[in-house]
Protein backbone atom coordinates (compact mmCIF):
# COMPACT_ATOMS: atom_id res chain seq x y z
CA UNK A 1 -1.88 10.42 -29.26
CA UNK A 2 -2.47 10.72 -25.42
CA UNK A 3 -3.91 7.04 -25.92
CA UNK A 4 -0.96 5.88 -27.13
CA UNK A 5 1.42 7.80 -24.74
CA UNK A 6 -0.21 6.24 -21.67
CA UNK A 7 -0.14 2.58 -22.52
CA UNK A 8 3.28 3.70 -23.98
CA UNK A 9 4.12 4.82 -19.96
CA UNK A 10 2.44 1.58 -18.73
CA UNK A 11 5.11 -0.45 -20.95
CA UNK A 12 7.98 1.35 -19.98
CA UNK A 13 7.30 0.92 -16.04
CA UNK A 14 7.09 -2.83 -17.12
CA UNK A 15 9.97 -3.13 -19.32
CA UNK A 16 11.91 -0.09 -17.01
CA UNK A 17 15.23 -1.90 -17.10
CA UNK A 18 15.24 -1.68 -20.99
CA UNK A 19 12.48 1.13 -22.09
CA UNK A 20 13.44 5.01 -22.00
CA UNK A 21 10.33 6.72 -22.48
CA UNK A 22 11.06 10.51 -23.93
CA UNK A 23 8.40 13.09 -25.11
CA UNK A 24 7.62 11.11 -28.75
CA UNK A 25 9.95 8.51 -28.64
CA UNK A 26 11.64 5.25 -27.01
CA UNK A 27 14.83 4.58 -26.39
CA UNK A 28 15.00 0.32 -25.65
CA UNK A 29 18.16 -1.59 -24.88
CA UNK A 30 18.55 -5.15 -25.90
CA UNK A 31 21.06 -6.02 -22.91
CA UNK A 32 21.86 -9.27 -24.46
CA UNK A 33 23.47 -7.53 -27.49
CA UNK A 34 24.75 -4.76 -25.71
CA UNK A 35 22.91 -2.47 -28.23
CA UNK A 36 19.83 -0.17 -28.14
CA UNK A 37 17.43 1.29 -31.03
CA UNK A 38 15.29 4.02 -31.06
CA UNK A 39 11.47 4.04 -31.88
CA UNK A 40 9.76 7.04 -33.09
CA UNK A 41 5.50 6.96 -32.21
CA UNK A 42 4.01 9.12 -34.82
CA UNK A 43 -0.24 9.34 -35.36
CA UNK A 44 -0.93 10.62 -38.82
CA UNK A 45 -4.59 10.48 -39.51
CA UNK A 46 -6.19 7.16 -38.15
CA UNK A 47 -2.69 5.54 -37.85
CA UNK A 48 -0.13 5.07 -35.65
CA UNK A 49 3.35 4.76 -37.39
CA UNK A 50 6.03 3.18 -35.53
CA UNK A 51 9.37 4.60 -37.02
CA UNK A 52 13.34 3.41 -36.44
CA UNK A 53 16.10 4.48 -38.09
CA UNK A 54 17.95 1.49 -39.85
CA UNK A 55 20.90 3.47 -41.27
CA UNK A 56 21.51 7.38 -41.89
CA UNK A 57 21.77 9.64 -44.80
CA UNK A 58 25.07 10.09 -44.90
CA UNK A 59 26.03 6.40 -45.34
CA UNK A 60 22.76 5.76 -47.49
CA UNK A 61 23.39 8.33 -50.20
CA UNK A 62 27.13 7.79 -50.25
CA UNK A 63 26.69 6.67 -53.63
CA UNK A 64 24.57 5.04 -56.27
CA UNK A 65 26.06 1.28 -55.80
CA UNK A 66 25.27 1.74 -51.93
CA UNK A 67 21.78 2.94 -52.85
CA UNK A 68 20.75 0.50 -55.36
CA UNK A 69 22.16 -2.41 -53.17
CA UNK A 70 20.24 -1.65 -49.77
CA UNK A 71 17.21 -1.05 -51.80
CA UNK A 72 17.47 -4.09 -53.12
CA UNK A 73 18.30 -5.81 -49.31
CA UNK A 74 15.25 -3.90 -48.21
CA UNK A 75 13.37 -5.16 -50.54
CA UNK A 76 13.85 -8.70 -50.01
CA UNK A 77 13.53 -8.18 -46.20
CA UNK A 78 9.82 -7.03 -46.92
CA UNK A 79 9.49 -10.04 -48.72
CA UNK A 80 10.36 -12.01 -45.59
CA UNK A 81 8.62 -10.18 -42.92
CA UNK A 82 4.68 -9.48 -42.42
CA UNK A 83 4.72 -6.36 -39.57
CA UNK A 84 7.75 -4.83 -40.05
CA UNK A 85 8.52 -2.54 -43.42
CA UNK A 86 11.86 -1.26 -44.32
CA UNK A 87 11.88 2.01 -46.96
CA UNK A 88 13.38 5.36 -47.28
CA UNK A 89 12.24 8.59 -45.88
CA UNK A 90 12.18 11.88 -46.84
CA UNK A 91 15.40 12.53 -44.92
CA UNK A 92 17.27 9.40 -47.54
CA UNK A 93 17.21 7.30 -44.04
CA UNK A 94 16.53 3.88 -44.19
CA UNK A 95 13.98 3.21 -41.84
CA UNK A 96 11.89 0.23 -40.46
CA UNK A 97 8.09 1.18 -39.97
CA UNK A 98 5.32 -0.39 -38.47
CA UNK A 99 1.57 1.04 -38.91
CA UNK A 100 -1.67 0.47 -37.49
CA UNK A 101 -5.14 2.10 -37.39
CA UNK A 102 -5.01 4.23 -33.81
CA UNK A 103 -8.80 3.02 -33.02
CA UNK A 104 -7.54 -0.41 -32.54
CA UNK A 105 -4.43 -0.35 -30.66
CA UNK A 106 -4.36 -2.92 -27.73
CA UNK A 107 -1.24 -2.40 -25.11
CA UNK A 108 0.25 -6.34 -26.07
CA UNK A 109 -0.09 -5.41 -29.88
CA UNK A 110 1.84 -2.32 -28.42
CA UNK A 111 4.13 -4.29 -26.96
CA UNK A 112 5.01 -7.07 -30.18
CA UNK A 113 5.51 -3.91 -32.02
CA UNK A 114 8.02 -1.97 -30.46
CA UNK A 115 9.70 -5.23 -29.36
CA UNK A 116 9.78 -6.35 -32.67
CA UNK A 117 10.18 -3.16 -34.54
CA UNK A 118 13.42 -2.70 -32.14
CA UNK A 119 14.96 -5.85 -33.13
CA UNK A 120 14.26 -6.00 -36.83
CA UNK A 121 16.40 -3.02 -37.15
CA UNK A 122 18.95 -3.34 -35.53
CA UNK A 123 19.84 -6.47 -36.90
CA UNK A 124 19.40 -4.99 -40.50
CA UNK A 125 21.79 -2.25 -38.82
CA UNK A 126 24.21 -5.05 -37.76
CA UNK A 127 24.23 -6.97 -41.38
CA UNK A 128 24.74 -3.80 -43.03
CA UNK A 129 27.31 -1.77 -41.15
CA UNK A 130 28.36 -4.28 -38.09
CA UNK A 131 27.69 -1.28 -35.66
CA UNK A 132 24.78 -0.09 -33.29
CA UNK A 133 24.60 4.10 -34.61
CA UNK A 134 20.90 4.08 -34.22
């Protein structure tokens, strides 16, 4: 993980207008939109996960019809994107990840990943709700 959390450090002095680097996480702002996202760095095992929360529980489990229906947007969204995957977790969040074996990890793959892990959601967050939460 320290691997990962100094090239993290190295991107945020580069990107320091936009990138809040906290203990496990990053905070980025996409000034154009006026919006921000959150991105999670996890390593379990020989991966790092990339995680950011699309929508919460409380509006994902609101009911059955809601359920069924972003399931089924997720779904198609996987369908139309190669790095980025959109499922539930454990908490009933719908979340975009991102994973990739930690031996490998390059700081410009780094990079294209928490960029595009960043913008990915919140656009799903913006077709589904209209609002920037997370």
């Amino acid at each position: 993980m320290e691997k990962l959390l100094k090239m993290m450090r190295q991107l945020s002095k580069k990107h320091k207008d936009s990138w809040t680097l906290h203990d496990k996480c990053v905070d980025v702002k996409l000034s154009r939109r006026r919006r921000h996202q959150r991105v999670y760095l996890q390593l379990r095992g020989q991966y790092y996960f990339f995680v950011s929360v699309v929508m919460g529980k409380t509006a994902v489990t609101k009911n059955d019809r809601k359920w069924n229906a972003l399931a089924r947007m997720a779904w198609r969204r996987n369908a139309d994107h190669e790095i980025v995957n959109f499922a539930f977790d454990k908490k009933n969040r719908l979340i975009g990840v991102i994973r990739h074996p930690s031996e490998y990890l390059d700081p410009e793959e780094l990079e294209l990943y928490i960029t595009t892990l960043t913008y990915e959601c919140d656009r799903f967050e913006y077709l589904i709700t209209g609002s920037d939460r997370f």
